[in-house]
N, C-alpha and C. Protein backbone atom coordinates (compact mmCIF):
# COMPACT_ATOMS: atom_id res chain seq x y z
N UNK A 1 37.88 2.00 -46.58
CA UNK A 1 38.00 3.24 -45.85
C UNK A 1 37.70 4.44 -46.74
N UNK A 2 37.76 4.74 -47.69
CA UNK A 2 37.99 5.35 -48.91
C UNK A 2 36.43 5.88 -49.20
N UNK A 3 35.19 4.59 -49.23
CA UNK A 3 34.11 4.55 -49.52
C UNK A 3 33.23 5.56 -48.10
N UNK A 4 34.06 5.30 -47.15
CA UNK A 4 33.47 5.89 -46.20
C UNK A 4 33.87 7.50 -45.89
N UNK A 5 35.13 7.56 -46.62
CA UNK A 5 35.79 8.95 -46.60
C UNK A 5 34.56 9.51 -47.59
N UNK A 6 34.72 9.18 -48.61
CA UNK A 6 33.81 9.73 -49.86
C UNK A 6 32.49 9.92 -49.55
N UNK A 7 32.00 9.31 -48.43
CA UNK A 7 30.53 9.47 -48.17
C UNK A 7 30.28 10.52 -47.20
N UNK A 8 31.40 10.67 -46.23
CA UNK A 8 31.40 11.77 -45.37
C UNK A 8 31.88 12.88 -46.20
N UNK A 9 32.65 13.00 -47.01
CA UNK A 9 32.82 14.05 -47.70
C UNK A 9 31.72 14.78 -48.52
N UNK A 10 30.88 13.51 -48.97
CA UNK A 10 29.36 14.24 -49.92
C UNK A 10 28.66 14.91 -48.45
N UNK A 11 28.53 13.90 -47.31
CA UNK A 11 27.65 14.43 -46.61
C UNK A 11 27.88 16.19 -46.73
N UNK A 12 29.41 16.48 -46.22
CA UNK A 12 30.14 17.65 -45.80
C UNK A 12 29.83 18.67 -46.61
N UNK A 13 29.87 18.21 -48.09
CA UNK A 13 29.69 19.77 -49.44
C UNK A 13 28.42 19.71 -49.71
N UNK A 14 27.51 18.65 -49.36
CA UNK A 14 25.90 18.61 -49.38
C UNK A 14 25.69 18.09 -50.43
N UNK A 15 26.08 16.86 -51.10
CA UNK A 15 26.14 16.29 -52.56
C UNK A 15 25.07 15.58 -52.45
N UNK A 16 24.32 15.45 -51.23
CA UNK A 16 23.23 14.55 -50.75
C UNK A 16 21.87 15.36 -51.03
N UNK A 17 22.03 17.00 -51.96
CA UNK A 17 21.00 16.98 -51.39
C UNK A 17 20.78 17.39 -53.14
N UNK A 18 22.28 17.28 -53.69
CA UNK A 18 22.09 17.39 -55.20
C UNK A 18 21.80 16.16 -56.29
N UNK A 19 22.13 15.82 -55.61
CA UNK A 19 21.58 14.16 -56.86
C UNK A 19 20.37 14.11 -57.08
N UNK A 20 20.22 12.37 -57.79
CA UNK A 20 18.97 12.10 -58.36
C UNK A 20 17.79 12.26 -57.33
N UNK A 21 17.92 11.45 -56.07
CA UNK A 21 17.14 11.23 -54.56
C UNK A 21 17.41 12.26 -54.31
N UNK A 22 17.18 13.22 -54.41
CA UNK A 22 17.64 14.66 -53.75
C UNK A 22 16.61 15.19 -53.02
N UNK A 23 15.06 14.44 -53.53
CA UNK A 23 13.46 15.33 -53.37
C UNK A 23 13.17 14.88 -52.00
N UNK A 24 14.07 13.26 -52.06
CA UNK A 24 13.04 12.63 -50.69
C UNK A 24 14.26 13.35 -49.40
N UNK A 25 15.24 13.91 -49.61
CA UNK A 25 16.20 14.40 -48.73
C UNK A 25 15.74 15.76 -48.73
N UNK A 26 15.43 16.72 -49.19
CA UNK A 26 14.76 18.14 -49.12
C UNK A 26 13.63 18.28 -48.39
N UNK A 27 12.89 17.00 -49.03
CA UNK A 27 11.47 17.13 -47.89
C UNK A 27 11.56 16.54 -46.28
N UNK A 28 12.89 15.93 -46.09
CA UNK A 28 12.86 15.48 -44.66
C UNK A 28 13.58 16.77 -44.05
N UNK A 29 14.40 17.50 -44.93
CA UNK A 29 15.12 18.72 -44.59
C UNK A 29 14.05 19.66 -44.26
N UNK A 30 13.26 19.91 -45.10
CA UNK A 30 11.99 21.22 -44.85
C UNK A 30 11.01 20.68 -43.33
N UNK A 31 10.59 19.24 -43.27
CA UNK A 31 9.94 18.17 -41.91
C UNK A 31 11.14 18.91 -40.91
N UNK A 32 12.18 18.21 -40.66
CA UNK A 32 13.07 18.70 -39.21
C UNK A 32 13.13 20.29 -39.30
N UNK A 33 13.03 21.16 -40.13
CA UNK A 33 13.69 22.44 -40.19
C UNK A 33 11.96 22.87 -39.22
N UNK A 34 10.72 22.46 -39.61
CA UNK A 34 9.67 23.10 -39.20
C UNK A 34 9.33 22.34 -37.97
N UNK A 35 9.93 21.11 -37.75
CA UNK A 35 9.36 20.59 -36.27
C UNK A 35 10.18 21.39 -35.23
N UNK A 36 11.58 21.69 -35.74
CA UNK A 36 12.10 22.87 -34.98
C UNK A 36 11.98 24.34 -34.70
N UNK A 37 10.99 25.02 -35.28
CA UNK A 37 10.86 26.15 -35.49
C UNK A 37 9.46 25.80 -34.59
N UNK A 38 8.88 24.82 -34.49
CA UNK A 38 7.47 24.41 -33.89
C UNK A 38 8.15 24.41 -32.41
N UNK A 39 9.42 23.65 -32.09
CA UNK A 39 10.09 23.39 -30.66
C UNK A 39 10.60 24.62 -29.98
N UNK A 40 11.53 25.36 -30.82
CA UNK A 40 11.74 26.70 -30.58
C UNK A 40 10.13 28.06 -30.02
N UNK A 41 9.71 27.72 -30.90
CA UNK A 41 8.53 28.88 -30.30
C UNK A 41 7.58 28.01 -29.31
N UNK A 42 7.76 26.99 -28.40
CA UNK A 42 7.02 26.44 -28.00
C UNK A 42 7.91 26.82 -26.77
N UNK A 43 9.29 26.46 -26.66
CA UNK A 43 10.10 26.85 -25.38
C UNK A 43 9.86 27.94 -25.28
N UNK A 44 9.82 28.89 -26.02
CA UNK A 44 9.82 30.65 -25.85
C UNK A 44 8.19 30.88 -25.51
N UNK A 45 7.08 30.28 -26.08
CA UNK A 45 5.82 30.09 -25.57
C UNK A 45 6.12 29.71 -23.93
N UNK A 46 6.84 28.78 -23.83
CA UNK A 46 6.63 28.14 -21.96
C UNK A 46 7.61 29.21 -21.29
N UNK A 47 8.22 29.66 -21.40
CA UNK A 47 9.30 30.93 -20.95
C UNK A 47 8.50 32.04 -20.94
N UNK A 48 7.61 32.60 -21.56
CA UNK A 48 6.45 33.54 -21.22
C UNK A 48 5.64 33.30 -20.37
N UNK A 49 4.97 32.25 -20.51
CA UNK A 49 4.31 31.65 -19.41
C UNK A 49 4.89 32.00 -17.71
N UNK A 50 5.88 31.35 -17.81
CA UNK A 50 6.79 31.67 -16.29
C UNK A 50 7.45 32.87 -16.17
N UNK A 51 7.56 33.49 -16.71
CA UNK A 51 7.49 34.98 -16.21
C UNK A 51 6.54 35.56 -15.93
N UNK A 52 5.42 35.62 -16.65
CA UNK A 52 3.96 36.01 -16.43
C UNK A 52 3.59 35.32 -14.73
N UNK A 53 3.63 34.22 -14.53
CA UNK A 53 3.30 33.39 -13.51
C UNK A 53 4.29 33.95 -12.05
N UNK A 54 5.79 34.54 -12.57
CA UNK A 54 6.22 35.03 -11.55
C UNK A 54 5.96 36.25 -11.32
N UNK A 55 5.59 36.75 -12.15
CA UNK A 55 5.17 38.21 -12.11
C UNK A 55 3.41 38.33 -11.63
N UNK A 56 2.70 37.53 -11.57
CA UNK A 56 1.54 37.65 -10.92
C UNK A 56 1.68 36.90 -9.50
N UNK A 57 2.86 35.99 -9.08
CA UNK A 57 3.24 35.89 -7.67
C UNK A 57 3.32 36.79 -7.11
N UNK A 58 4.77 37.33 -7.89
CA UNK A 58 4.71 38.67 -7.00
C UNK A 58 3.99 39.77 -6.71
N UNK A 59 2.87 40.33 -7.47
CA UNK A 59 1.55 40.90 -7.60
C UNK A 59 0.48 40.56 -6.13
N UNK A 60 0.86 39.08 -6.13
CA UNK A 60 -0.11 38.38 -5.38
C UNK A 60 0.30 38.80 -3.72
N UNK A 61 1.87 38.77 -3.31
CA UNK A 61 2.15 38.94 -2.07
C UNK A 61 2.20 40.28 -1.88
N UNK A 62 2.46 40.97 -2.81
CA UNK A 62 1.87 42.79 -2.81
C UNK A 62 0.84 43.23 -2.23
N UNK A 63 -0.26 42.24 -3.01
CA UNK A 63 -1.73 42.88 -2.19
C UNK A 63 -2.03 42.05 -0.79
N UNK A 64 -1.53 40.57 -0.75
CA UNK A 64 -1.96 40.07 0.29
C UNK A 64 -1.31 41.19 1.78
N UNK A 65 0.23 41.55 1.40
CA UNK A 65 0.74 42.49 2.26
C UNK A 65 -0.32 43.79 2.42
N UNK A 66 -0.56 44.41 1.68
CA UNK A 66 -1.59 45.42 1.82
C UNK A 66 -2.98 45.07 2.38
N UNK A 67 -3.52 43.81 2.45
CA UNK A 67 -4.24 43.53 2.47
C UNK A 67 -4.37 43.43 4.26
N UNK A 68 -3.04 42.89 4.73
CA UNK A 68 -2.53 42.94 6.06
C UNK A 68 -2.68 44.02 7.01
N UNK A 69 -1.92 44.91 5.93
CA UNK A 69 -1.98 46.38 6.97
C UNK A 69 -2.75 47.01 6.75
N UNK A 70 -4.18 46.87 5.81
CA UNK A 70 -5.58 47.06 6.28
C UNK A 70 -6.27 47.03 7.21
N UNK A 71 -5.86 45.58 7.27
CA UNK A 71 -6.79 44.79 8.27
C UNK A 71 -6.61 45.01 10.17
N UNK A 72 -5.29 45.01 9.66
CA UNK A 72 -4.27 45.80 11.12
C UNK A 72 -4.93 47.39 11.35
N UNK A 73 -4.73 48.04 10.52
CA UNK A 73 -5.91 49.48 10.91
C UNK A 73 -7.06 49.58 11.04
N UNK A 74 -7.52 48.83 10.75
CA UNK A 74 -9.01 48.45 11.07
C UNK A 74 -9.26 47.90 12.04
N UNK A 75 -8.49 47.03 12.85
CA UNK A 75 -8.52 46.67 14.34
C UNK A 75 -8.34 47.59 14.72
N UNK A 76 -7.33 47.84 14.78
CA UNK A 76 -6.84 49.43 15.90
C UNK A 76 -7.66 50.90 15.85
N UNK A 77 -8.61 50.69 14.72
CA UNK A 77 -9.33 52.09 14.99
C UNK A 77 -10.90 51.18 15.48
N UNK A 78 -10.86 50.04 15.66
CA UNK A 78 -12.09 49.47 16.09
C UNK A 78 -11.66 49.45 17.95
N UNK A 79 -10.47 49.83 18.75
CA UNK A 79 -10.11 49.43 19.61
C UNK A 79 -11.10 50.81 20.74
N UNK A 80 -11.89 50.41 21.71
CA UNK A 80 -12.49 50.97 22.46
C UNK A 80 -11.86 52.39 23.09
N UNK A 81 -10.33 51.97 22.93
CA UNK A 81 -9.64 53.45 22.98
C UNK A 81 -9.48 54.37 22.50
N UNK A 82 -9.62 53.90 21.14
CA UNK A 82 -9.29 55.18 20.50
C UNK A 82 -10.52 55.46 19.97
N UNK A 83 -11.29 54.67 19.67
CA UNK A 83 -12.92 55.19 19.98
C UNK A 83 -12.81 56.76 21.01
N UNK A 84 -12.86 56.34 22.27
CA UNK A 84 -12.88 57.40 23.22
C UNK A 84 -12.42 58.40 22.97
N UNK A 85 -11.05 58.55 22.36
CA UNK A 85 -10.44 59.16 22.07
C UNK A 85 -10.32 60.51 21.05
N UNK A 86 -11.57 59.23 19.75
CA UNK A 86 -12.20 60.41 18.94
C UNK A 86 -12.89 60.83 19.11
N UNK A 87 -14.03 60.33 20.19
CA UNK A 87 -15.21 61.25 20.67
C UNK A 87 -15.25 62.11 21.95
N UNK A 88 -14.23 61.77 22.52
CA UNK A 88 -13.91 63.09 23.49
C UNK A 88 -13.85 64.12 22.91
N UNK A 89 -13.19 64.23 21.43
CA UNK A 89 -12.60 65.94 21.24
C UNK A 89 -14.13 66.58 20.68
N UNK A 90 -15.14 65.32 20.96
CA UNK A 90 -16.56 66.03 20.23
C UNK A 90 -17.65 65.99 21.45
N UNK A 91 -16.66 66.09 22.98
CA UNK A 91 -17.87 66.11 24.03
C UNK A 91 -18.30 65.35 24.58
N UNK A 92 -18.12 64.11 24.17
CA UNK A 92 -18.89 62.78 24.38
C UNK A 92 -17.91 61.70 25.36
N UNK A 93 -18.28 61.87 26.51
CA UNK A 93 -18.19 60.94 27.49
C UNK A 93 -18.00 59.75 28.28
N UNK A 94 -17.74 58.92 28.54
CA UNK A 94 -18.36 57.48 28.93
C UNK A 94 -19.15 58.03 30.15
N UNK A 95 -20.41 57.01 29.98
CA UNK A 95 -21.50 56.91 30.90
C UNK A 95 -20.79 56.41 32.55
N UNK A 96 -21.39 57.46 33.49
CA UNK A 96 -20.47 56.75 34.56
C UNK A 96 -21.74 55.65 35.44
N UNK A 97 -23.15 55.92 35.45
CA UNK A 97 -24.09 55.15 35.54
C UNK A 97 -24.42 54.02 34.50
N UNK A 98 -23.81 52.38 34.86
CA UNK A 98 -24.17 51.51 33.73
C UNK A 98 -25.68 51.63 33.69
N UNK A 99 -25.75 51.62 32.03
CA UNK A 99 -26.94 51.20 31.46
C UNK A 99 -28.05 50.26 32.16
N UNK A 100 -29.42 50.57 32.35
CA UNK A 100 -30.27 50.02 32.86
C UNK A 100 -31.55 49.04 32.23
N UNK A 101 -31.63 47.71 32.85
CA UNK A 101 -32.56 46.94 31.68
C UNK A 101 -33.73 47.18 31.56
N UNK A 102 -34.94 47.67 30.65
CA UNK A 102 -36.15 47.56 31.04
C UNK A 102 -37.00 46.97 30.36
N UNK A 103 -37.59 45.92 31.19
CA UNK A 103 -38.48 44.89 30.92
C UNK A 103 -40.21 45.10 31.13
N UNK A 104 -40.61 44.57 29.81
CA UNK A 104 -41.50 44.92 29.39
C UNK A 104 -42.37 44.07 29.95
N UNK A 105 -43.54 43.67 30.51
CA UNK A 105 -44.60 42.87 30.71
C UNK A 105 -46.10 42.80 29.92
N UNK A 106 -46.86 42.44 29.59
CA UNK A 106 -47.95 42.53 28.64
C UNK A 106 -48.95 42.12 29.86
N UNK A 107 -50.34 42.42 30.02
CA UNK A 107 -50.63 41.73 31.22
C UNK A 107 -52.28 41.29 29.72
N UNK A 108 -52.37 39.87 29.92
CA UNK A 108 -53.51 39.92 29.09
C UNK A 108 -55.17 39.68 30.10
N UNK A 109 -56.14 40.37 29.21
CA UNK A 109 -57.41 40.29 30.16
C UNK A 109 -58.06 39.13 30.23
């Protein structure tokens, strides 16, 4: 029990990283310390990502909405009424005689 106290105890004051083998324990220390600093800015890399991505969603239903009530005014000023409506105040009439077809004939000699 003793041997195992003593070994958790080096682990604890870091006696593991002072001894003779000390080089091949530093370099696995410096390996995990940088695969984590690689994991860390990689989550914070994908966490930019999805904000960016929600933030051009919402961008996206912005204009499609605008894009709506364009399209909605643009019917309604295409509507035959209000046509009339703007060209009455400039004089202009509806025809009360419909339009008449005239057909052309060619007569050859």
């Amino acid at each position: 029990m003793s041997k195992v106290r003593n070994s958790i105890y080096d682990v604890l004051r870091g006696g593991f990283l002072t001894d003779e083998s000390s080089l091949k324990n530093w370099r696995m220390l410096i390996f995990v310390v940088l695969l984590l600093l690689v994991m860390i800015s990689s989550a914070h890399s994908a966490d930019a990502k999805v904000v960016k991505i929600a933030e051009l969603n919402k961008e996206k239903r912005r204009l499609r909405a605008e894009y709506i009530d364009t399209s909605t005014i643009l019917m309604r000023m295409k509507l035959e009424s209000s046509i009339r409506a703007k060209v009455k105040n400039e004089g202009l009439n509806p025809a009360e005689k419909p339009p008449k077809k005239i057909k052309v004939t060619i007569k050859q000699d």
